[in-house]
Protein backbone atom coordinates (compact mmCIF):
# COMPACT_ATOMS: atom_id res chain seq x y z
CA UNK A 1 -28.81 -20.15 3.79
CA UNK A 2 -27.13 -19.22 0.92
CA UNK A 3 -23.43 -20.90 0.11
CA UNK A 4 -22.44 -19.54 -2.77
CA UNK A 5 -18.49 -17.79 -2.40
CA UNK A 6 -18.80 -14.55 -3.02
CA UNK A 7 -15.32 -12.84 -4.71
CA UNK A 8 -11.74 -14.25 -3.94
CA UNK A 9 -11.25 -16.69 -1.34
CA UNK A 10 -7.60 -16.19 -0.68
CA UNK A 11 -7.90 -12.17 0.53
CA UNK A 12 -6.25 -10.80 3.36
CA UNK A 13 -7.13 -7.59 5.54
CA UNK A 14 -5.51 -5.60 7.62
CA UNK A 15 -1.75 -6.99 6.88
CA UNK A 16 1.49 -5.23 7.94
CA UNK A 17 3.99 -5.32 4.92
CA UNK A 18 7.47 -4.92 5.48
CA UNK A 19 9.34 -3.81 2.40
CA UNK A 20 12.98 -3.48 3.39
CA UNK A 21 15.19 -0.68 2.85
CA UNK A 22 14.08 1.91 0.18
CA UNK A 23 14.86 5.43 -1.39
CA UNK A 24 12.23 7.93 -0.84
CA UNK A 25 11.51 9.93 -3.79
CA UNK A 26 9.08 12.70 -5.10
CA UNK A 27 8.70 12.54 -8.96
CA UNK A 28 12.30 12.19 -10.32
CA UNK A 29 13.88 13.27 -7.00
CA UNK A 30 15.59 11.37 -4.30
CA UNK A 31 14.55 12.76 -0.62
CA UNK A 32 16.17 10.26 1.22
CA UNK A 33 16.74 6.88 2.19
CA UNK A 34 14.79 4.22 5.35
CA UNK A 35 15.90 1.12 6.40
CA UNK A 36 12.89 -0.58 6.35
CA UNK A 37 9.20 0.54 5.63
CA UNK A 38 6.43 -1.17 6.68
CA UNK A 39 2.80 -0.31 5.84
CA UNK A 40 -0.60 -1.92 6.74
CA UNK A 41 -2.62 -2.85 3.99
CA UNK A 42 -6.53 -2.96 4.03
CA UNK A 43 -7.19 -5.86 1.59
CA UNK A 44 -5.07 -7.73 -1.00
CA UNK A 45 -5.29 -11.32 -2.04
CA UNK A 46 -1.81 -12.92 -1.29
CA UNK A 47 -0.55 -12.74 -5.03
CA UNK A 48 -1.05 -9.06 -4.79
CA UNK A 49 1.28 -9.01 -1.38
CA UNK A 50 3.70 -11.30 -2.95
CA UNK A 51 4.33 -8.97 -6.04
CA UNK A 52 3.99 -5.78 -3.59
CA UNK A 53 7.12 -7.12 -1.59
CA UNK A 54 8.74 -8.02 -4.68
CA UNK A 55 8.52 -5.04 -6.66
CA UNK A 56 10.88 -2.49 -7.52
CA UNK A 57 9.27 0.62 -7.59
CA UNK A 58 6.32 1.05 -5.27
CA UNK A 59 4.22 4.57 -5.99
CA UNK A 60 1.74 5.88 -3.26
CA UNK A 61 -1.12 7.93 -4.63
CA UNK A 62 -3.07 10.26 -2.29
CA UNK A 63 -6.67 9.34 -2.77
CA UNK A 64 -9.55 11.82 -4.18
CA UNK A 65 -11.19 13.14 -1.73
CA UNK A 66 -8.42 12.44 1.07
CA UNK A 67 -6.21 15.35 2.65
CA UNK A 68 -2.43 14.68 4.36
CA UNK A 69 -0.84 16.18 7.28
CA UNK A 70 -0.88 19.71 7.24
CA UNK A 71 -3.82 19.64 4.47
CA UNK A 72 -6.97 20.87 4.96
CA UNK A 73 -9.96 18.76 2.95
CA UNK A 74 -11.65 20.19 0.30
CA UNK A 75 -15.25 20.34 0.27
């Protein structure tokens, strides 16, 4: 049996995130405003959720490889 810890001990998976209100902006532009967003994160450790729910300015990049509504995939 092996006992060694493999990577950090203190991760978390599969965690809803509530953010608060935000603007919702594209580049430089404003789109609009929520009152709260909320989204699930696969895996963090729980320094990386603390400074996610404290930061200012969250981005969200669409993954390589990944297509949105309305989007067909490239291959």
């Amino acid at each position: 049996m092996n006992n060694d810890i493999i990577g950090p001990v203190d991760k978390v998976t599969n965690v809803k995130v509530d953010l608060g209100p935000r603007m919702i902006m594209a580049g430089i532009e404003v789109l609009g405003t929520a009152d709260n967003i909320s989204i699930m994160v696969a895996e963090a450790s729980k320094e990386e959720l603390e400074k996610l729910k404290a930061a200012y300015e969250i981005r969200l990049v669409k993954m390589p490889g990944e297509s949105g509504p309305g989007e067909q995939a490239q291959g």
